[in-house]
Protein backbone atom coordinates (compact mmCIF):
# COMPACT_ATOMS: atom_id res chain seq x y z
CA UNK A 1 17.66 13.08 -1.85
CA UNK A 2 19.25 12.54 -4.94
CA UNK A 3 17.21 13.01 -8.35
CA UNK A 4 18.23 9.57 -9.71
CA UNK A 5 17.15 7.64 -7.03
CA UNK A 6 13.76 8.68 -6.63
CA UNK A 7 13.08 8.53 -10.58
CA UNK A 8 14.42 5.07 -10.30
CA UNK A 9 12.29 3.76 -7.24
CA UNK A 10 9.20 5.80 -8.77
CA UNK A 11 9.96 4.00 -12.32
CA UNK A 12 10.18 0.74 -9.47
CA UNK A 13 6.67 1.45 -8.02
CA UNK A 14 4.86 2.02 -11.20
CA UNK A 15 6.52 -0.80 -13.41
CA UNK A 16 5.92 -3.32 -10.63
CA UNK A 17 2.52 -2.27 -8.99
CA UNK A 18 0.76 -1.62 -11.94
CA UNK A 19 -2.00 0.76 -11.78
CA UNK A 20 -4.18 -1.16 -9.25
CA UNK A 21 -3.08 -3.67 -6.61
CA UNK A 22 -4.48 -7.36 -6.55
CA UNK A 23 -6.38 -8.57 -3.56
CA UNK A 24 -3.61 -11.37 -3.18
CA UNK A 25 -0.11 -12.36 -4.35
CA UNK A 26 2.15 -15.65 -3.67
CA UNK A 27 5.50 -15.85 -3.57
CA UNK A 28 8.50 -17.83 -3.03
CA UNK A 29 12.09 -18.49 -3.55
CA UNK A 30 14.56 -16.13 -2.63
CA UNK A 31 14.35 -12.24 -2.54
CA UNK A 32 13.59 -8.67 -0.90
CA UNK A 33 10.08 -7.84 -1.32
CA UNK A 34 9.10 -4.13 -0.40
CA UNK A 35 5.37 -3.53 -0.01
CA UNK A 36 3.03 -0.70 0.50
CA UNK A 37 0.02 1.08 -1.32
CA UNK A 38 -0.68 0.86 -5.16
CA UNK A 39 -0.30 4.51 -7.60
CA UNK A 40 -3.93 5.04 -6.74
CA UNK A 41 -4.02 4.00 -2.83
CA UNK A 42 -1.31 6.44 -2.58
CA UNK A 43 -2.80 9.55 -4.09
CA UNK A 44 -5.24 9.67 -1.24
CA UNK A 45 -2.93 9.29 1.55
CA UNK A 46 -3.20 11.51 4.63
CA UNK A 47 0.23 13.89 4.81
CA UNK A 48 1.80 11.39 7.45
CA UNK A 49 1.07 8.80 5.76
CA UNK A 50 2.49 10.42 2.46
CA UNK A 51 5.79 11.47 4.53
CA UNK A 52 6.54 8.13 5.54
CA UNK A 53 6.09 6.32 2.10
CA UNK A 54 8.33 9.19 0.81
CA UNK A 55 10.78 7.88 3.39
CA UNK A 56 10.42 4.69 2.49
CA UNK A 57 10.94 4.94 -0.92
CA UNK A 58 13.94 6.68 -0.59
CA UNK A 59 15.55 4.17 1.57
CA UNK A 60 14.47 1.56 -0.70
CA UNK A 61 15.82 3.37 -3.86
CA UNK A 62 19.45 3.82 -1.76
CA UNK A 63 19.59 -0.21 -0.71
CA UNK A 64 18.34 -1.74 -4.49
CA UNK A 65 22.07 -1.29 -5.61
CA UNK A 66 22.89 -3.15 -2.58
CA UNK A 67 21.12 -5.94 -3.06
CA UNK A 68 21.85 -6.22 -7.13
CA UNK A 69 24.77 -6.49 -6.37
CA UNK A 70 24.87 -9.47 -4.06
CA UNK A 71 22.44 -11.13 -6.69
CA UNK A 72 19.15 -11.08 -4.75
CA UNK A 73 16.37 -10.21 -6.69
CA UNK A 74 13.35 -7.33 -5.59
CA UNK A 75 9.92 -6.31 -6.19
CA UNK A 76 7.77 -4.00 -5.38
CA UNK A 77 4.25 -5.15 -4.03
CA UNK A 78 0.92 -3.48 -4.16
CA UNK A 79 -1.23 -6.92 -3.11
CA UNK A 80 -3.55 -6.30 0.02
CA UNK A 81 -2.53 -9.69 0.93
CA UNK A 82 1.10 -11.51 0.48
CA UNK A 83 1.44 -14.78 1.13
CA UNK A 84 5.20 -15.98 1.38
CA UNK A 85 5.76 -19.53 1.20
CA UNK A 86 8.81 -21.31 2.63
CA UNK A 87 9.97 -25.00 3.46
CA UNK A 88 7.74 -27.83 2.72
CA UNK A 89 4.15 -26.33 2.59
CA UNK A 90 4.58 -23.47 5.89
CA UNK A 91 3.47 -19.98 4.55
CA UNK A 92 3.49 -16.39 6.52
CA UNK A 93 0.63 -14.25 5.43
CA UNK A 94 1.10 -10.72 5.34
CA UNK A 95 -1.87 -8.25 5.65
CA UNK A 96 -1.58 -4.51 4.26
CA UNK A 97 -4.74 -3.83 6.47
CA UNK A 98 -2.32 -4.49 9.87
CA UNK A 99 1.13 -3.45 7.71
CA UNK A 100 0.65 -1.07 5.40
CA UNK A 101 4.07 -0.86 4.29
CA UNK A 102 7.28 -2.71 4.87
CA UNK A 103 10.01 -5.15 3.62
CA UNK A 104 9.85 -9.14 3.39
CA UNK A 105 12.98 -10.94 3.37
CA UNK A 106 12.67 -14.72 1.95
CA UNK A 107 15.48 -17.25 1.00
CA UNK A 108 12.47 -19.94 0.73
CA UNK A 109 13.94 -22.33 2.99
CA UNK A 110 13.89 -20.51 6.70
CA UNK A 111 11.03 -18.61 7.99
CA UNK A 112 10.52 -15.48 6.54
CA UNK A 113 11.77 -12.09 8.49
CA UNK A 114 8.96 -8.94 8.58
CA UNK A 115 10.63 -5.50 8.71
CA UNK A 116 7.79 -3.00 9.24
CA UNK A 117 7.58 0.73 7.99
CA UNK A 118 10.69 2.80 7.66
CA UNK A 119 13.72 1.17 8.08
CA UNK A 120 17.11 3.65 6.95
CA UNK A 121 19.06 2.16 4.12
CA UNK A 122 21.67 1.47 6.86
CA UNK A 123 19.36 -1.04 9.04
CA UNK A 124 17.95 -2.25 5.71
CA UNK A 125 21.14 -3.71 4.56
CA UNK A 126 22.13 -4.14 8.50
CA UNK A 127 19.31 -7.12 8.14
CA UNK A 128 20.02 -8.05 4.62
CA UNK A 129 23.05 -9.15 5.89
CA UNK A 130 21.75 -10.89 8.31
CA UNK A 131 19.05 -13.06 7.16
CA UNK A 132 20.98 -13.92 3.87
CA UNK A 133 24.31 -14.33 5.94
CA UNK A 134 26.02 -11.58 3.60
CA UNK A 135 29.68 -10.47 4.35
């Protein structure tokens, strides 16, 4: 794993979770949205549990690049709840108590796409791609 990518996804996690998660978060437009546990949700995470966010955050810090530079904004989320809102008033709720970590992909207009857990940077950008209709 290379040094600069973890400092920048930790600097990522930090900056944009702050140091406790909200109970709920809205958002719209277009963008990648990664979620999972706040700084303080994650210091008392079980070893597998601590193994897989390590995974995902590495993956996440190797597909950020990727998605700067084909202009599509991402966040970090913390928010037990996320509600995404697309098209004229439909919404997909997503619950950290069913998902407790994963990627939301949202151009506003279609539905929403879900990509649970640990996805490699590879099938991360594999469904970029897709749902965005990247070349």
């Amino acid at each position: 794993m290379k040094t600069s990518s973890i400092l920048w996804i930790s600097i990522l996690l930090f900056v944009s979770a702050g140091a406790e998660c909200q109970t709920s978060r809205a958002i719209s437009g277009r963008g990648v949205y990664f979620f999972g546990p706040s700084p303080t949700e994650s210091d008392s995470l079980n070893e597998d549990d601590a193994t897989a966010i390590d995974d995902f955050t590495y993956y996440v810090g190797l597909v950020v690049p990727f998605l700067r530079a084909n202009n599509l904004e991402s966040e970090y989320l913390s928010d037990k709840n996320i509600v995404v809102d697309y098209t004229s008033g439909k919404s997909l709720l997503v619950s950290r108590d069913s998902v407790d970590f994963g990627t939301i992909l949202t151009d506003g207009i279609k539905e929403p796409r879900l990509l649970k857990f640990v996805l490699t940077d590879e099938e991360l950008k594999t469904e970029v791609r897709e749902y965005f209709n990247l070349k």
